[in-house]
Protein backbone atom coordinates (compact mmCIF):
# COMPACT_ATOMS: atom_id res chain seq x y z
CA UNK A 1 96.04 99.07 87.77
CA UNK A 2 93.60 96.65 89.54
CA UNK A 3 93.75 95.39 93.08
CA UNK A 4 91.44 93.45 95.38
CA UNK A 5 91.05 94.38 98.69
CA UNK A 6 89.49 91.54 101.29
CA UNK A 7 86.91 92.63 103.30
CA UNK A 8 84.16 89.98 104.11
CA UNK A 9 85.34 88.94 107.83
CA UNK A 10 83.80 88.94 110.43
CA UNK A 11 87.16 90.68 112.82
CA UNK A 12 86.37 87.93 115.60
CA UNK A 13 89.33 89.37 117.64
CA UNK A 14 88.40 92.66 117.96
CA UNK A 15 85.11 92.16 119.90
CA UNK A 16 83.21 93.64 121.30
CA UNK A 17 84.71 96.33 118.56
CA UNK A 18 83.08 94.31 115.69
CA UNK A 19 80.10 93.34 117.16
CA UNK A 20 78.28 95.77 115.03
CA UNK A 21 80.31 96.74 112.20
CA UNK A 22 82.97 95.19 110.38
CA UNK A 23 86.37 95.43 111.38
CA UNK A 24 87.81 97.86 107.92
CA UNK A 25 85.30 100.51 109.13
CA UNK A 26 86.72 101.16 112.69
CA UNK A 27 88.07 104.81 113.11
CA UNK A 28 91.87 104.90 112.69
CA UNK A 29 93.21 108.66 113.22
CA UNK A 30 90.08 109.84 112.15
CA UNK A 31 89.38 107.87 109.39
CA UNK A 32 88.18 103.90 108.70
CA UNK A 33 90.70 101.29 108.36
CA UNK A 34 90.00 100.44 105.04
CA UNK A 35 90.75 104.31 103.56
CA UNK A 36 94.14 103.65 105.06
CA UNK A 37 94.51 100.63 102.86
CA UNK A 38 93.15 102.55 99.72
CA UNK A 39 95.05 105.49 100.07
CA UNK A 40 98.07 103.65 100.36
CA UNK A 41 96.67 101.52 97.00
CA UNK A 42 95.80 104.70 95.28
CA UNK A 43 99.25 106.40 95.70
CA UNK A 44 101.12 102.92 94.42
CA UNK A 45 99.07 103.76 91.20
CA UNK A 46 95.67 101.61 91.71
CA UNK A 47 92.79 103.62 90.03
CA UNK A 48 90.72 100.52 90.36
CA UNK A 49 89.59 98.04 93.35
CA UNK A 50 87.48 95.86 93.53
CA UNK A 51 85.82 95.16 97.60
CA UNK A 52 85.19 91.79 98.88
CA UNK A 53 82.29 92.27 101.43
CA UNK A 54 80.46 89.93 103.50
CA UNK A 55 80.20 90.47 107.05
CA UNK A 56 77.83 94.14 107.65
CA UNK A 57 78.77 94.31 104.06
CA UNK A 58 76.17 96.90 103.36
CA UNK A 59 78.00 99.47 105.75
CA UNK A 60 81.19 99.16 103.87
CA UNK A 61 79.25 99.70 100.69
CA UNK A 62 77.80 102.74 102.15
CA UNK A 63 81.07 104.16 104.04
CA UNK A 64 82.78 103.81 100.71
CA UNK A 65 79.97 105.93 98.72
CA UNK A 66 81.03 108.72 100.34
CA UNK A 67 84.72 108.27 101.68
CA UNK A 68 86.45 106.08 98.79
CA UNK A 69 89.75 108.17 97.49
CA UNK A 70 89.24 110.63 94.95
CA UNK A 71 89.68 109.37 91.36
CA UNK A 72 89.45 105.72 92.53
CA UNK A 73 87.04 103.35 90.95
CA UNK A 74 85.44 100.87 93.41
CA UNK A 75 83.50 98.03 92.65
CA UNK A 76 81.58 95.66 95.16
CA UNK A 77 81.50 91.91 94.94
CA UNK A 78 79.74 89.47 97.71
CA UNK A 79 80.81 86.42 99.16
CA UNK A 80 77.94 85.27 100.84
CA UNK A 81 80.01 82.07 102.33
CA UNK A 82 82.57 84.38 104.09
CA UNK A 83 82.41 81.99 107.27
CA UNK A 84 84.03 79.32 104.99
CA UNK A 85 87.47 81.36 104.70
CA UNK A 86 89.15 84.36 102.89
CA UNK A 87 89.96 81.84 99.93
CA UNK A 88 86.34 81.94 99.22
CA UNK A 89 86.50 85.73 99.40
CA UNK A 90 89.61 86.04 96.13
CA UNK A 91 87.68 83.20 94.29
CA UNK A 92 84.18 85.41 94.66
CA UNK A 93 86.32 88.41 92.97
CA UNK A 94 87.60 86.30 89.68
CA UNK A 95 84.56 87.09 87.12
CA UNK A 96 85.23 91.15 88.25
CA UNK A 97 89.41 91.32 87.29
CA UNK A 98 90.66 91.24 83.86
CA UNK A 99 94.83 90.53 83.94
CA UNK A 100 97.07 90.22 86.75
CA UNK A 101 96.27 92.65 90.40
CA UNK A 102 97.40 93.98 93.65
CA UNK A 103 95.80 91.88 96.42
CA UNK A 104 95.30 93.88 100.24
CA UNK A 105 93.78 92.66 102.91
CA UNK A 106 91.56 95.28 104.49
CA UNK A 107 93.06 95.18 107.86
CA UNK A 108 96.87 95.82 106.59
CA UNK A 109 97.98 99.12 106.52
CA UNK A 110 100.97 99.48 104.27
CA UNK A 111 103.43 102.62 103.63
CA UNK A 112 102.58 103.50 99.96
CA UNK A 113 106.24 102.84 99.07
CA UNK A 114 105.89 98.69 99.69
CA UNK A 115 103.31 98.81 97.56
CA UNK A 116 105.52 100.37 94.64
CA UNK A 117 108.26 98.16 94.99
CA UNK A 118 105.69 95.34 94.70
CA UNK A 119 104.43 96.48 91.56
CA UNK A 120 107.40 97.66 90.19
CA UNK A 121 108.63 95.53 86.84
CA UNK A 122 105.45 93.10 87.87
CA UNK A 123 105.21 90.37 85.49
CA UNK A 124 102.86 87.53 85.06
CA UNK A 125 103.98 85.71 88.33
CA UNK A 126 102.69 85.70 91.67
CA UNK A 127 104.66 87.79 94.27
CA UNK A 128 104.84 88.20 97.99
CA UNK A 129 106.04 91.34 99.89
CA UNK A 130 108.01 89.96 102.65
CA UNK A 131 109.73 91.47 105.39
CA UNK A 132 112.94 90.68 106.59
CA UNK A 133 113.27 92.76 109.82
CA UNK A 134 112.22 90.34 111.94
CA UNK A 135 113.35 92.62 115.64
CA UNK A 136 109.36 92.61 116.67
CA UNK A 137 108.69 89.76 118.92
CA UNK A 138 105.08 90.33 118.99
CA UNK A 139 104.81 90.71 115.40
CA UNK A 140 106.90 87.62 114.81
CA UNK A 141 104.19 85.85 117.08
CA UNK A 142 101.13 87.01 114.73
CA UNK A 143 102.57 87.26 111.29
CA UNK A 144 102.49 84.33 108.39
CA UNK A 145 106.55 83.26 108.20
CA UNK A 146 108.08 82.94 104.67
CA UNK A 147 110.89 80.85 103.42
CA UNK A 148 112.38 83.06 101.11
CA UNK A 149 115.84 81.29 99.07
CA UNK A 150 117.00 83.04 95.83
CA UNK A 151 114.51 85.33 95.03
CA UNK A 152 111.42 82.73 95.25
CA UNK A 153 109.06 81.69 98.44
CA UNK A 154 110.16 78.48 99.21
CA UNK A 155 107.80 77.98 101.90
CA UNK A 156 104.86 79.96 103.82
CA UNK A 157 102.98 79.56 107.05
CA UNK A 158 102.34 80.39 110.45
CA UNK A 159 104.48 77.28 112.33
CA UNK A 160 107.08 76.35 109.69
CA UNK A 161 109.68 75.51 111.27
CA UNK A 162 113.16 77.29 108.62
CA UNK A 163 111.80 80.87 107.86
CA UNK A 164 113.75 84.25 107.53
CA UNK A 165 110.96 86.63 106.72
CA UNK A 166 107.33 87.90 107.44
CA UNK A 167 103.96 87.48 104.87
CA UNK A 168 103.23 91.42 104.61
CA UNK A 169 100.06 90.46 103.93
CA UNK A 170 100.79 92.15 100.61
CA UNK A 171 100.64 90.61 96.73
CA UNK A 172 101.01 91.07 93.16
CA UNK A 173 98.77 88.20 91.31
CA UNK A 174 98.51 86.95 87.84
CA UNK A 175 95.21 85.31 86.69
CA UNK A 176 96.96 81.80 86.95
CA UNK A 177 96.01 82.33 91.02
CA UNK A 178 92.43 81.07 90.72
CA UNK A 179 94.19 78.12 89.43
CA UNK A 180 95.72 77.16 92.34
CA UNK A 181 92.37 77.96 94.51
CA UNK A 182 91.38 74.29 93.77
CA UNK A 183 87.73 72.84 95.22
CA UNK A 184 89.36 71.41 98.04
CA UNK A 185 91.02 75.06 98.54
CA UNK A 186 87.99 77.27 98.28
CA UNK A 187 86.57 77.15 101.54
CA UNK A 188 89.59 77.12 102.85
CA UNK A 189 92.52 79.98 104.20
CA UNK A 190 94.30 81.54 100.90
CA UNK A 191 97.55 81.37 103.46
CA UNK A 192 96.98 77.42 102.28
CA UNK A 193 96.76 78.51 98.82
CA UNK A 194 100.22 80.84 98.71
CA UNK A 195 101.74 78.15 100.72
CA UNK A 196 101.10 75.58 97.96
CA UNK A 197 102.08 78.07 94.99
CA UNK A 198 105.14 78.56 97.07
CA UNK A 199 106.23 74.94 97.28
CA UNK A 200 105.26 74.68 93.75
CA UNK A 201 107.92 77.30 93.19
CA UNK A 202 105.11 80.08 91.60
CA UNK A 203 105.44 82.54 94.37
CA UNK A 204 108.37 84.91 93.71
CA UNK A 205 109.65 87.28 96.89
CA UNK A 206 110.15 91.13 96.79
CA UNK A 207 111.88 92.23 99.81
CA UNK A 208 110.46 95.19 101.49
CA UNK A 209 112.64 95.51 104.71
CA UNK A 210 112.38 98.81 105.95
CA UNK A 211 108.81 99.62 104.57
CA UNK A 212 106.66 100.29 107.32
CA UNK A 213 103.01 97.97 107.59
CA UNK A 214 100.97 96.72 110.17
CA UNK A 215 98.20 94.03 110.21
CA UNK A 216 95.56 94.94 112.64
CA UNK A 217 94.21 91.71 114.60
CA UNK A 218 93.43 92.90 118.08
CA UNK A 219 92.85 96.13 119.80
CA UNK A 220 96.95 96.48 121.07
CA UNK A 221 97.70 95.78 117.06
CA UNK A 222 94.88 99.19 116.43
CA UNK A 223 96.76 101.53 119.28
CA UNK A 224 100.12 100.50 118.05
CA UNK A 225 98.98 101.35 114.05
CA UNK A 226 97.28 104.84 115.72
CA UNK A 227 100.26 105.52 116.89
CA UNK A 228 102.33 104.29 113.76
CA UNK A 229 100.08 106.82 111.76
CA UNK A 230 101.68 110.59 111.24
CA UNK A 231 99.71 114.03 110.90
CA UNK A 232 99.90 113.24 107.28
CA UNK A 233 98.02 110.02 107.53
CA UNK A 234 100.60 107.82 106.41
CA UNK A 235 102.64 105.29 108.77
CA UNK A 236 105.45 107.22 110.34
């Protein structure tokens, strides 16, 4: 199973943690942020990733040499434009994927199980991971909102203003994706992308309520996920 795992930003909100490395290599329990994110891939059933770099991007390519998951094949691809916007990071990926793939962002830490209910029975549609546990005020504050009505996402963004569940952060994506990343898209946010396959009626929801995640955006969203984290290294 493929997935591709964004990883060209520049973490902005996390100075002056970032100022000198990108934000997936910052310790986490003892480990970078981006082996959380692979681990949690690699247990799902991803033997296969391909990295997005861009910002420092020769310090993730070097972490990874030595500290990528055992088993795992990782491949690098560079989006040299990664000011521009993460859509510009999934479009730089296209010529390295063959079929439909996971897509993580490298920032997200996910318990391995939301992952398998993503994949699980994954056709050739695009799907969302969306959380309906909505308790977190903070998190409700941060997080993409989703639409969701009848199985499909019927809407996506940060300010809509009907929503009943959170982005994860987390997809399942068929080829036909890089379709909807038109010209005008491409230097654009793919949260503007999902949110136009969604309204189009091509992004289907799987409901992950209960899984445990995290998207790490400032330095209270890295001591809550240290804490989040168990002695096994999985989100407790």
């Amino acid at each position: 199973m493929q997935a591709v795992v964004l990883a060209a930003g520049d973490g902005g909100r996390l100075q002056p943690y970032t100022s000198d490395r990108p934000k997936a290599l910052l310790p986490l329990r003892g480990r970078l942020i981006i082996n959380h994110v692979l681990d949690a891939l690699q247990a799902a059933g991803v033997d296969d990733a391909v990295i997005v770099v861009g910002y420092c991007g020769d310090q993730v390519r070097r972490a990874l040499a030595d500290l990528s998951p055992c088993g795992m094949r990782l491949r690098f691809v560079e989006n040299d434009d990664y000011l521009a916007g993460n859509a510009r990071s999934l479009w730089a990926a296209r010529e390295a994927l063959a079929g439909s793939f996971v897509l993580a962002m490298s920032d997200h830490i996910f318990d391995p199980s939301l992952l398998r209910s993503l994949v699980h029975q994954a056709d050739g549609r695009c799907r969302l991971a969306v959380d309906h546990s909505v308790a977190d005020g903070r998190r409700v504050d941060e997080a993409t909102r989703a639409q969701v009505e009848g199985g499909l996402v019927v809407d996506l963004g940060k300010a809509i203003p009907r929503w009943n569940a959170l982005d994860t952060g987390a997809f399942w994506c068929s080829q036909g994706v890089f379709d909807a990343i038109t010209p005008a898209m491409r230097d654009g946010e793919l949260g503007d992308v999902f949110a136009s396959l969604a309204r189009s009626g091509g992004l289907d929801a799987v409901d992950v309520t209960g899984r445990r995640w995290i998207d790490i955006d400032t330095a209270e969203d890295l001591r809550q996920a240290d804490a989040m984290i168990g002695a096994d290294g999985r989100l407790a």
